[in-house]
PDB file of N, CA and C in Angstrom:
ATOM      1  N   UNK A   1     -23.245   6.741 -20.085  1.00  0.00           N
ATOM      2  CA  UNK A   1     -22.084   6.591 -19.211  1.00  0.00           C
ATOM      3  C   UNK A   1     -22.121   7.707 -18.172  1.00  0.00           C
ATOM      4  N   UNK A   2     -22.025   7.609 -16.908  1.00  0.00           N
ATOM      5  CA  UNK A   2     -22.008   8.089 -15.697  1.00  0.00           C
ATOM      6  C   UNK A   2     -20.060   8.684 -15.922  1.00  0.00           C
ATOM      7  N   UNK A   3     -20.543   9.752 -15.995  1.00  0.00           N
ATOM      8  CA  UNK A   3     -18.881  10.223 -16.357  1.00  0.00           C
ATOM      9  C   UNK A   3     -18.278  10.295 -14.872  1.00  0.00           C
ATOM     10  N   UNK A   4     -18.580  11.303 -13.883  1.00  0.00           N
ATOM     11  CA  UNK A   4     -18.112  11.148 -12.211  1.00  0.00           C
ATOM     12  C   UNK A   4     -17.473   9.632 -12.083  1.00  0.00           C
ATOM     13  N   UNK A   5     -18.226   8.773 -12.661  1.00  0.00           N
ATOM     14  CA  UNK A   5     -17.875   6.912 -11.829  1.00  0.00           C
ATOM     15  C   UNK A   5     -17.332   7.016 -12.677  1.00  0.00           C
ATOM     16  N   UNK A   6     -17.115   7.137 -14.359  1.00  0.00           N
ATOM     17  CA  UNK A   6     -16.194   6.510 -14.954  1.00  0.00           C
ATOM     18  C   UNK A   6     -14.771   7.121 -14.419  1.00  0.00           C
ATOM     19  N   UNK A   7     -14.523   8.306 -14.339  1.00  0.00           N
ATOM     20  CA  UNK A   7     -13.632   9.376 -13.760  1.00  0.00           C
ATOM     21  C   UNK A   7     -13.082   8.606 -12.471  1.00  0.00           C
ATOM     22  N   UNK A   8     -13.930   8.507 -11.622  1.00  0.00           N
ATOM     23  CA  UNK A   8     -13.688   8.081 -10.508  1.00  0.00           C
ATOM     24  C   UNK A   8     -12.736   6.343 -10.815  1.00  0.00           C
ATOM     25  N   UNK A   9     -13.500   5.502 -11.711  1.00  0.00           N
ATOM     26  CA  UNK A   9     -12.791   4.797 -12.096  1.00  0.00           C
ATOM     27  C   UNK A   9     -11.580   4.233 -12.249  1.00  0.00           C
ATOM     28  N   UNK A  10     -11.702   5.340 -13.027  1.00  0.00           N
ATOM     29  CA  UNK A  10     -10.002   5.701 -13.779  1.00  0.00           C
ATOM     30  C   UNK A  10      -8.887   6.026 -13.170  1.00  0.00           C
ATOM     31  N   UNK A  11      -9.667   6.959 -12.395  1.00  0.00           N
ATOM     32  CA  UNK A  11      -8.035   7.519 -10.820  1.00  0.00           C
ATOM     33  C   UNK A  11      -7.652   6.149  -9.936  1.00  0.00           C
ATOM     34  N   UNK A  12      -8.827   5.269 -10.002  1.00  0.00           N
ATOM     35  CA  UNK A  12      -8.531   4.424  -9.207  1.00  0.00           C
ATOM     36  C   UNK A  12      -7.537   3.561  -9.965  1.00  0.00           C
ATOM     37  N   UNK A  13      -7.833   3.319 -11.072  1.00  0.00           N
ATOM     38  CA  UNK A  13      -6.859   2.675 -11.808  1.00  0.00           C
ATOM     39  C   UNK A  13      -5.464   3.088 -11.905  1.00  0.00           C
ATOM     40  N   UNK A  14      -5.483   4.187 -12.043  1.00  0.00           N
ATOM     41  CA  UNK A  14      -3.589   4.593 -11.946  1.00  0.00           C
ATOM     42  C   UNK A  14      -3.849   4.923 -10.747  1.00  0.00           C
ATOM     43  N   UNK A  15      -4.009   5.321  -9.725  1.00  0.00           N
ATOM     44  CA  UNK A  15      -3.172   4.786  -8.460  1.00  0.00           C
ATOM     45  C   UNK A  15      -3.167   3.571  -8.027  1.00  0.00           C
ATOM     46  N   UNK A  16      -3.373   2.438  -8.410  1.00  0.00           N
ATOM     47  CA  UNK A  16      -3.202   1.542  -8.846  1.00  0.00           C
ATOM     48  C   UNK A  16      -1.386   0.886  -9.487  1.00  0.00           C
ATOM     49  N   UNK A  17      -2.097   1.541 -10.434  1.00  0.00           N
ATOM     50  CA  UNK A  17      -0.614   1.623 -11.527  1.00  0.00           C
ATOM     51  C   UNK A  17       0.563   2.192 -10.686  1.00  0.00           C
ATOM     52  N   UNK A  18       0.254   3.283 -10.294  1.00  0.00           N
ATOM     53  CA  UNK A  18       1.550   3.888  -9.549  1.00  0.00           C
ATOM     54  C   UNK A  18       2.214   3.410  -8.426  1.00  0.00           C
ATOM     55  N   UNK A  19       1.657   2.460  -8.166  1.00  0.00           N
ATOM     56  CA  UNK A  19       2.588   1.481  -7.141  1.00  0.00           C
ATOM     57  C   UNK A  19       3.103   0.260  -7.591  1.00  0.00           C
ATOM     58  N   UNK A  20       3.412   0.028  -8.957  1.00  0.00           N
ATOM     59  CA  UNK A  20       3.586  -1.053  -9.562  1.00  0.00           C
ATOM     60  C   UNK A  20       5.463  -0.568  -9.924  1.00  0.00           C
ATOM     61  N   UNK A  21       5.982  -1.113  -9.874  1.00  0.00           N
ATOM     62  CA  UNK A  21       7.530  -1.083 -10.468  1.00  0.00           C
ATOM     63  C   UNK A  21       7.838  -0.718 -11.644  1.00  0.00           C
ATOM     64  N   UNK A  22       8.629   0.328 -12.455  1.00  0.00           N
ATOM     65  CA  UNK A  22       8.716   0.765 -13.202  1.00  0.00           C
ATOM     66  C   UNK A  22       9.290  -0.256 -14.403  1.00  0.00           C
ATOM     67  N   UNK A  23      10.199  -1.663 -14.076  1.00  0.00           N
ATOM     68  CA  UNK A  23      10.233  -2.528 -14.904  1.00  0.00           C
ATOM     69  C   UNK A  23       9.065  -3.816 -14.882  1.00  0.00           C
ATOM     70  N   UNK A  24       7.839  -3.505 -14.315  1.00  0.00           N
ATOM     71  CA  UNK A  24       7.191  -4.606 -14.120  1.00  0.00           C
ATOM     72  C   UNK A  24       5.971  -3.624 -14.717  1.00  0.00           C
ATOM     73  N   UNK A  25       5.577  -2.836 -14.957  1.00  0.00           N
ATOM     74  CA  UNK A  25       5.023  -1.930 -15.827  1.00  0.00           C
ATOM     75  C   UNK A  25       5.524  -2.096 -17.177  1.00  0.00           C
ATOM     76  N   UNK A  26       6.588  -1.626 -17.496  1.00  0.00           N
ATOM     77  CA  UNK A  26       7.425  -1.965 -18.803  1.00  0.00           C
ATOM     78  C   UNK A  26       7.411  -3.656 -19.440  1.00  0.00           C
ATOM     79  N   UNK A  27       7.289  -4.573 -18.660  1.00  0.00           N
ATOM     80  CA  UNK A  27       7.291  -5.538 -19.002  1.00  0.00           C
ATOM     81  C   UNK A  27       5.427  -6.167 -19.233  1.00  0.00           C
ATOM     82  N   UNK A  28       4.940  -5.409 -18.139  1.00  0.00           N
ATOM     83  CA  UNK A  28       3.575  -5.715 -18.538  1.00  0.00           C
ATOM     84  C   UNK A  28       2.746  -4.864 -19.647  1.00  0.00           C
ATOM     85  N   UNK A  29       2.981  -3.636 -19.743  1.00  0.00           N
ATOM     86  CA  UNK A  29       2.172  -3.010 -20.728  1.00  0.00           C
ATOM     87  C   UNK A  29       2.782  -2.455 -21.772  1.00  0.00           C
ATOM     88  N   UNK A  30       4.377  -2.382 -21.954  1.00  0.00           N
ATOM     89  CA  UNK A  30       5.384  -1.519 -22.750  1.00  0.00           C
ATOM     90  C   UNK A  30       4.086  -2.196 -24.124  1.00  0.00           C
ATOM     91  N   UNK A  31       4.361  -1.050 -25.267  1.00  0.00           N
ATOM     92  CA  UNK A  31       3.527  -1.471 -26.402  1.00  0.00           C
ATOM     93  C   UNK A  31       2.573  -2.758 -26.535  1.00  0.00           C
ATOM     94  N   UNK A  32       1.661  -2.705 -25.347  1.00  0.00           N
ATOM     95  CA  UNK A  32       0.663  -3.492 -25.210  1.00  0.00           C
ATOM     96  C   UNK A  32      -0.452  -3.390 -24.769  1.00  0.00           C
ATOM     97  N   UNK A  33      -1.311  -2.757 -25.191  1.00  0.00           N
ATOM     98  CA  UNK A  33      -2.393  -2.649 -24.750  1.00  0.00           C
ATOM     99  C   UNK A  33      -3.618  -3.747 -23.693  1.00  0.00           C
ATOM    100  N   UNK A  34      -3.913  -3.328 -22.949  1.00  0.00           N
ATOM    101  CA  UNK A  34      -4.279  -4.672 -21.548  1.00  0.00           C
ATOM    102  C   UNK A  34      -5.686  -3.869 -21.409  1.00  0.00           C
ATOM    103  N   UNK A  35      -6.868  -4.309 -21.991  1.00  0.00           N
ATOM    104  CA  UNK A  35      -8.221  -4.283 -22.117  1.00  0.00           C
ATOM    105  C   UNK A  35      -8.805  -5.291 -20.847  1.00  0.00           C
ATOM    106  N   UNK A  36      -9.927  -4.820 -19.923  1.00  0.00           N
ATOM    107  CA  UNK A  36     -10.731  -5.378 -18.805  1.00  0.00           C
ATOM    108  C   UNK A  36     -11.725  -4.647 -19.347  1.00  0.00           C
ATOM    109  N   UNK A  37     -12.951  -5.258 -18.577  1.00  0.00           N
ATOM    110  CA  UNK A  37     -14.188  -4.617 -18.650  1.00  0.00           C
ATOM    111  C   UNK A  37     -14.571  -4.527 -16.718  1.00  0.00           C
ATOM    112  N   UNK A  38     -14.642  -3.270 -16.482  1.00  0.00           N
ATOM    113  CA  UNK A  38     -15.726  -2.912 -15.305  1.00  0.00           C
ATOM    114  C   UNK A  38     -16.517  -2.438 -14.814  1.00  0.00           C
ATOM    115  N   UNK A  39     -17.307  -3.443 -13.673  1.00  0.00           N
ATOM    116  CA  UNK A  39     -18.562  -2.502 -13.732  1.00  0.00           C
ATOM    117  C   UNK A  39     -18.685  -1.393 -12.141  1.00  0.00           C
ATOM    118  N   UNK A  40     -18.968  -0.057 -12.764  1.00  0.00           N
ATOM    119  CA  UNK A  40     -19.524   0.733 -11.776  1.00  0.00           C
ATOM    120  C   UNK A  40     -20.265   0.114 -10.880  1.00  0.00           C
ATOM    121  N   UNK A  41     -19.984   1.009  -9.582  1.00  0.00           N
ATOM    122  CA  UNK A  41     -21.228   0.624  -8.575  1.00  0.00           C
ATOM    123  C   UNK A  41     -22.440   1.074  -8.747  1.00  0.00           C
ATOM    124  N   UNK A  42     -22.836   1.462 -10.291  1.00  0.00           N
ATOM    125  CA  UNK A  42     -24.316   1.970 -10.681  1.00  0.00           C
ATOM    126  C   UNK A  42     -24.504   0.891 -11.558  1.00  0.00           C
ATOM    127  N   UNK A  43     -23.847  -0.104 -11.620  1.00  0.00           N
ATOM    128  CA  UNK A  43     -23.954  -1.136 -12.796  1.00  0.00           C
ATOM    129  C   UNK A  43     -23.741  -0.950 -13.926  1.00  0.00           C
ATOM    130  N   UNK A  44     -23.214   0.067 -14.441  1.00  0.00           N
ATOM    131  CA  UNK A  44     -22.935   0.188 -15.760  1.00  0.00           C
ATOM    132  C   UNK A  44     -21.688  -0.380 -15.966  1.00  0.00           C
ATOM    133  N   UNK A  45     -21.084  -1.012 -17.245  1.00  0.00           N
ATOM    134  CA  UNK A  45     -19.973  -1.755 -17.612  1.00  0.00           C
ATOM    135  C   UNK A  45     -19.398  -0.604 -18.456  1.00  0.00           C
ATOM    136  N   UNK A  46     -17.918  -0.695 -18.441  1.00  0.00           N
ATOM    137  CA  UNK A  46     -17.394   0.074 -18.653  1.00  0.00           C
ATOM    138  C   UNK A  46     -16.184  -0.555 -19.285  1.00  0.00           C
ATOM    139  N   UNK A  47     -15.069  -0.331 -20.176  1.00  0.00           N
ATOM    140  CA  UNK A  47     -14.391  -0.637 -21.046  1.00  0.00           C
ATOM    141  C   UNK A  47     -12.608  -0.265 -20.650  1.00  0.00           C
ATOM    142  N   UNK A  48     -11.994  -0.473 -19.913  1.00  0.00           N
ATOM    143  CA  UNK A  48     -10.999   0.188 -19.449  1.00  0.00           C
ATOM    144  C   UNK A  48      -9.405  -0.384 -20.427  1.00  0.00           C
ATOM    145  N   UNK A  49      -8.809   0.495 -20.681  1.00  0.00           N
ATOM    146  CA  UNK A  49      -7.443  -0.246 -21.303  1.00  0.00           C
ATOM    147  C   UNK A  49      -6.449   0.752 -20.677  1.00  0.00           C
ATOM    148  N   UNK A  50      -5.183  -0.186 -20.884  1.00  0.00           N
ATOM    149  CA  UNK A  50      -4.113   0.430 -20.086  1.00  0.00           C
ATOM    150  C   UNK A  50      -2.923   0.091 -21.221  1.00  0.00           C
ATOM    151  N   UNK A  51      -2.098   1.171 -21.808  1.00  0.00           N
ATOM    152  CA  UNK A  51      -0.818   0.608 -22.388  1.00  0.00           C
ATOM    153  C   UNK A  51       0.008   1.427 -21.380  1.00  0.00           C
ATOM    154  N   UNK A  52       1.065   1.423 -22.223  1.00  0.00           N
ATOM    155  CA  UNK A  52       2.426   1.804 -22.017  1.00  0.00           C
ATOM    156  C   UNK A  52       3.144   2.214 -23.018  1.00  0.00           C
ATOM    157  N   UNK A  53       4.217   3.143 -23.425  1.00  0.00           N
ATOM    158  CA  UNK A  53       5.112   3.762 -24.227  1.00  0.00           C
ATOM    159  C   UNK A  53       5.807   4.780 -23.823  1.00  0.00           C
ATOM    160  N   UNK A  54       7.014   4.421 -24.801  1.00  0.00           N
ATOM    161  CA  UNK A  54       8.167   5.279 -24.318  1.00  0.00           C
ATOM    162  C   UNK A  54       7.750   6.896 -24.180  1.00  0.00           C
ATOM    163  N   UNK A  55       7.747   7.890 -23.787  1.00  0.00           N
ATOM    164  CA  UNK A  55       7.617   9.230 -23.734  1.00  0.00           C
ATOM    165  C   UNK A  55       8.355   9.590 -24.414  1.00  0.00           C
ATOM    166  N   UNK A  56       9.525   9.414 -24.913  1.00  0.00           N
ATOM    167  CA  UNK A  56      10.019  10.450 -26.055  1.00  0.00           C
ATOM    168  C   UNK A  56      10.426   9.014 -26.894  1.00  0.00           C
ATOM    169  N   UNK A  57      10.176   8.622 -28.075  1.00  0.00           N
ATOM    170  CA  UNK A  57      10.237   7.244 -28.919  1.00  0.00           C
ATOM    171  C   UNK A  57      11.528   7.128 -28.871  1.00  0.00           C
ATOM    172  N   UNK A  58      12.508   8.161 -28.698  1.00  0.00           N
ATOM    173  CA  UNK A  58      13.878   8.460 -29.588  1.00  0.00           C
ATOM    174  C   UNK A  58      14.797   7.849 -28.391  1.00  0.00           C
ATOM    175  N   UNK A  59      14.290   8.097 -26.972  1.00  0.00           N
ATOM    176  CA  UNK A  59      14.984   7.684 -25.876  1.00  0.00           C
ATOM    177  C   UNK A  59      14.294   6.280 -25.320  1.00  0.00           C
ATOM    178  N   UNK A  60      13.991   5.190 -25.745  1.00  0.00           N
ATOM    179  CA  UNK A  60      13.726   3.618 -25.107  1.00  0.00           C
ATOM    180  C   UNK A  60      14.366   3.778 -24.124  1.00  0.00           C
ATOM    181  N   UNK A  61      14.049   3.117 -23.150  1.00  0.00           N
ATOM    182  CA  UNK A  61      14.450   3.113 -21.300  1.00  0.00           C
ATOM    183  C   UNK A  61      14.972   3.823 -20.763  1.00  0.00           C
ATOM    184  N   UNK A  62      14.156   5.226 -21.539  1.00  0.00           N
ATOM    185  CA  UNK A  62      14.213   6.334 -20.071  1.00  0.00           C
ATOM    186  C   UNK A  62      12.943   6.570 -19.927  1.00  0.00           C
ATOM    187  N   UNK A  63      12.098   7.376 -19.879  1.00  0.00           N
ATOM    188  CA  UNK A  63      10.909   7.565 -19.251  1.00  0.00           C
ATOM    189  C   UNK A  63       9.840   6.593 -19.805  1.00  0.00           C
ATOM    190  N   UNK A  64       8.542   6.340 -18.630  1.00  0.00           N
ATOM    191  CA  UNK A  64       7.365   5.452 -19.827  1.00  0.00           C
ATOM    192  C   UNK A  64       6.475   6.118 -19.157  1.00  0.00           C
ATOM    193  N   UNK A  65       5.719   6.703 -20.225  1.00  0.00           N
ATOM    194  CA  UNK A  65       3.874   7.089 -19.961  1.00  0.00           C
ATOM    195  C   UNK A  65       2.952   5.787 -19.988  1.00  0.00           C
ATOM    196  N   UNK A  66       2.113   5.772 -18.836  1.00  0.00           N
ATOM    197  CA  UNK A  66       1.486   4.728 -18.792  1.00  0.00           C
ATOM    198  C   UNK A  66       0.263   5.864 -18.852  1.00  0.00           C
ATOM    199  N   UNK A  67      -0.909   5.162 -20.064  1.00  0.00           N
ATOM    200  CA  UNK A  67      -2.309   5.455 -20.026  1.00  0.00           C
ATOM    201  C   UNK A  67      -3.109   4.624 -19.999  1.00  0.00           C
ATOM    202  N   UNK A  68      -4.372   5.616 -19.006  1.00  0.00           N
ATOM    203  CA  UNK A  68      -5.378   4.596 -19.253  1.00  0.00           C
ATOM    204  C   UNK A  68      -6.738   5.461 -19.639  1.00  0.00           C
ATOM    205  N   UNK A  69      -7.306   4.341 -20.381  1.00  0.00           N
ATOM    206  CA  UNK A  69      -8.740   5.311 -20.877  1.00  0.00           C
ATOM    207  C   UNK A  69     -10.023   4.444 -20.798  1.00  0.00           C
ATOM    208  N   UNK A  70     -11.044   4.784 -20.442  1.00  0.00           N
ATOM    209  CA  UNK A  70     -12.078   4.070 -19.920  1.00  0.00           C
ATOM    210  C   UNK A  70     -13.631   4.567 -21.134  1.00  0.00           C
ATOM    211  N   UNK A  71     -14.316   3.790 -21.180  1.00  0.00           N
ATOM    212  CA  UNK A  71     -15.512   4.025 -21.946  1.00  0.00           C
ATOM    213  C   UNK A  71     -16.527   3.274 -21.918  1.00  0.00           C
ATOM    214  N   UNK A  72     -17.524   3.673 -21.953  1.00  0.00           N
ATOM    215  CA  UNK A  72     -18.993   3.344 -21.994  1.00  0.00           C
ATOM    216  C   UNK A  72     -19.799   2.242 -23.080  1.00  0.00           C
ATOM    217  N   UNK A  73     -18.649   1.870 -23.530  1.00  0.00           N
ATOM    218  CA  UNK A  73     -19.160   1.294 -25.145  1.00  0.00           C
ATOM    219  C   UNK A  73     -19.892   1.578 -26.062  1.00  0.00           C
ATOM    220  N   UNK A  74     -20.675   2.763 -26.061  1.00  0.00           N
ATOM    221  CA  UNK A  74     -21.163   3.127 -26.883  1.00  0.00           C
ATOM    222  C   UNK A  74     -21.244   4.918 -26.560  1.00  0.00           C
ATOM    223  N   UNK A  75     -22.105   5.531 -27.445  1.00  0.00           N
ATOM    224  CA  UNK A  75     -22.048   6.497 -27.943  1.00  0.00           C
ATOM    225  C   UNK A  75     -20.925   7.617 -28.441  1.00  0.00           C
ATOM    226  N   UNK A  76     -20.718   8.582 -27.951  1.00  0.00           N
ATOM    227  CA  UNK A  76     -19.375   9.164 -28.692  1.00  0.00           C
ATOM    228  C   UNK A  76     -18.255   9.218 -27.719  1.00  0.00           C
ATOM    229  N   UNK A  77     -18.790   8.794 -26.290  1.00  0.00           N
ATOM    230  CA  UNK A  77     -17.439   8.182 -25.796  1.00  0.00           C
ATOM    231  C   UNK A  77     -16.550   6.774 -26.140  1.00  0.00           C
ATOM    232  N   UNK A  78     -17.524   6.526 -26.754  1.00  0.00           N
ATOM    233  CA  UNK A  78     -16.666   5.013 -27.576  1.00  0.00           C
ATOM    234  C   UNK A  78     -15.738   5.661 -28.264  1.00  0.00           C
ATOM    235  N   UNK A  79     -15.837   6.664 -28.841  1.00  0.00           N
ATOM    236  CA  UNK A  79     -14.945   6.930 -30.411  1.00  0.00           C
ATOM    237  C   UNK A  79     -14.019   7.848 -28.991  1.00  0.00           C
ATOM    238  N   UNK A  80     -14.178   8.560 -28.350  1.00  0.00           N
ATOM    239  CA  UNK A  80     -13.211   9.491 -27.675  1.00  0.00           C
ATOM    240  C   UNK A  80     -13.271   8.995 -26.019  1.00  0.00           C
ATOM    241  N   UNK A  81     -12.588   8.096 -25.811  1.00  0.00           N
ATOM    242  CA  UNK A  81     -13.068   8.332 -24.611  1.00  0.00           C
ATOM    243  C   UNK A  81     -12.318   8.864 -23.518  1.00  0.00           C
ATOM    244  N   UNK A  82     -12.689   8.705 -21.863  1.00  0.00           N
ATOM    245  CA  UNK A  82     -11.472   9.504 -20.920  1.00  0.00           C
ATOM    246  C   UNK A  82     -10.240   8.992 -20.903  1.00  0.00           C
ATOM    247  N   UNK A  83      -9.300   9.640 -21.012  1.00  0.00           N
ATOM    248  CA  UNK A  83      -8.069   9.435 -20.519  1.00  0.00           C
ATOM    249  C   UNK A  83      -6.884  10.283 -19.251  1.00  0.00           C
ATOM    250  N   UNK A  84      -6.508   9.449 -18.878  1.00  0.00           N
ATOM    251  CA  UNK A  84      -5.546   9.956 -18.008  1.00  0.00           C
ATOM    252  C   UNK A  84      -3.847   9.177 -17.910  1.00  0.00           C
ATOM    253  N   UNK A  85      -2.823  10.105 -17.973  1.00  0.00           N
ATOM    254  CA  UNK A  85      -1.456   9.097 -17.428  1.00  0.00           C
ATOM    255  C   UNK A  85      -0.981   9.961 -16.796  1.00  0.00           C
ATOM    256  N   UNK A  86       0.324   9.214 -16.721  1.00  0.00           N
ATOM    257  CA  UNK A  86       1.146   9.490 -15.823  1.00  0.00           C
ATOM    258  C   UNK A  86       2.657   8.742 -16.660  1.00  0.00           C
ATOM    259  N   UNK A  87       3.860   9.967 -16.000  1.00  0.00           N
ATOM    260  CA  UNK A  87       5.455   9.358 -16.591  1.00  0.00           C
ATOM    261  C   UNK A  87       6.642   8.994 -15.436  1.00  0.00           C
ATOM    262  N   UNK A  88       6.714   7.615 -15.508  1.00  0.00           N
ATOM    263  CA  UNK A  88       7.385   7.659 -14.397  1.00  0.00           C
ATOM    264  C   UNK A  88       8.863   7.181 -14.908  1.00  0.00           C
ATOM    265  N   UNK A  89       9.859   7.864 -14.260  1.00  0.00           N
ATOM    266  CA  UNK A  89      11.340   6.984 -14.653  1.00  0.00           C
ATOM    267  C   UNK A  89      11.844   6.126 -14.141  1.00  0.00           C
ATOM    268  N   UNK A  90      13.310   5.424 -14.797  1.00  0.00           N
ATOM    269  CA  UNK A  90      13.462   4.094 -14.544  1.00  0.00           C
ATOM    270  C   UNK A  90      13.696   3.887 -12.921  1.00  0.00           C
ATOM    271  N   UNK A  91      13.905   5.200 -12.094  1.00  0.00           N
ATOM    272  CA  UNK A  91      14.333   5.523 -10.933  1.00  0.00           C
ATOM    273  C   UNK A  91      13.259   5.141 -10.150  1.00  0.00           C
ATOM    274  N   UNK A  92      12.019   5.264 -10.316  1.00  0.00           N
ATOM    275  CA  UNK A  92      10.568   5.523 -10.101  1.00  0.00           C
ATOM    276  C   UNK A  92      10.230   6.791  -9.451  1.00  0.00           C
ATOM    277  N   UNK A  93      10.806   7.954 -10.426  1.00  0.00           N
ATOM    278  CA  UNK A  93       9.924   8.852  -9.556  1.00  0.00           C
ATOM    279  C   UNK A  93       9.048   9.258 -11.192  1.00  0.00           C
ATOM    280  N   UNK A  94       7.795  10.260 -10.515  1.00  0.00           N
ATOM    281  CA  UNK A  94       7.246  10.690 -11.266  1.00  0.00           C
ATOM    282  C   UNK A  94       7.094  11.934 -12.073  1.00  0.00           C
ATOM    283  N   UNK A  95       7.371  12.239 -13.634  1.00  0.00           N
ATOM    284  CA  UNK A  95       7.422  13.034 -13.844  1.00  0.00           C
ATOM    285  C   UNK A  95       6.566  14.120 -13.528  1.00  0.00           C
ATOM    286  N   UNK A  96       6.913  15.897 -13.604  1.00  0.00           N
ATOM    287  CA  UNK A  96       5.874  16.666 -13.740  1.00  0.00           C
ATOM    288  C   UNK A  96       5.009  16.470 -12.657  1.00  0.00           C
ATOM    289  N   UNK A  97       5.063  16.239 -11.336  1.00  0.00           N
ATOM    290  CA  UNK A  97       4.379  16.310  -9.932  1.00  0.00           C
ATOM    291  C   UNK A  97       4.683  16.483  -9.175  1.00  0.00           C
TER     292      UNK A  97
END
């Protein structure tokens, strides 16, 4: 796995995400995990998933961390692979930025 492209990947993916509506996020990924496969512009395929969950469990519809984590399908980035999120509120702004 080409870590730079997978990296590169991945940012692309949540900024992506971050222009999506904070109840249309919630409705698409709240405790759901949403698996694609893509391929780098080096051709390598790559494994991308995206959930959603509450940021503090105790408070439901106030903040949601959306992650996403990308992998190579094999070797020990399979078992660990990159991740990145982001918390945005029901307001849509973003936490911590």
């Amino acid at each position: 796995m080409d870590e730079a492209e997978a990296r590169s990947i991945l940012t692309d993916a949540l900024d992506r995400l971050r222009t999506v509506a904070f109840e249309d996020l919630v409705a698409r990924y709240l405790d759901d995990v949403d698996t694609t496969v893509v391929t780098g512009p080096s051709g390598t395929v790559y494994q991308l998933e995206i959930e959603a969950f509450w940021d503090d469990p105790r408070r439901p519809g106030e903040n949601l961390r959306v992650m996403v984590a990308i992998d190579g399908g094999r070797g020990w980035r399979s078992i660990s692979p990159l991740t990145s999120s982001f918390i945005i509120t029901p307001a849509g702004a973003f936490v911590g930025e």
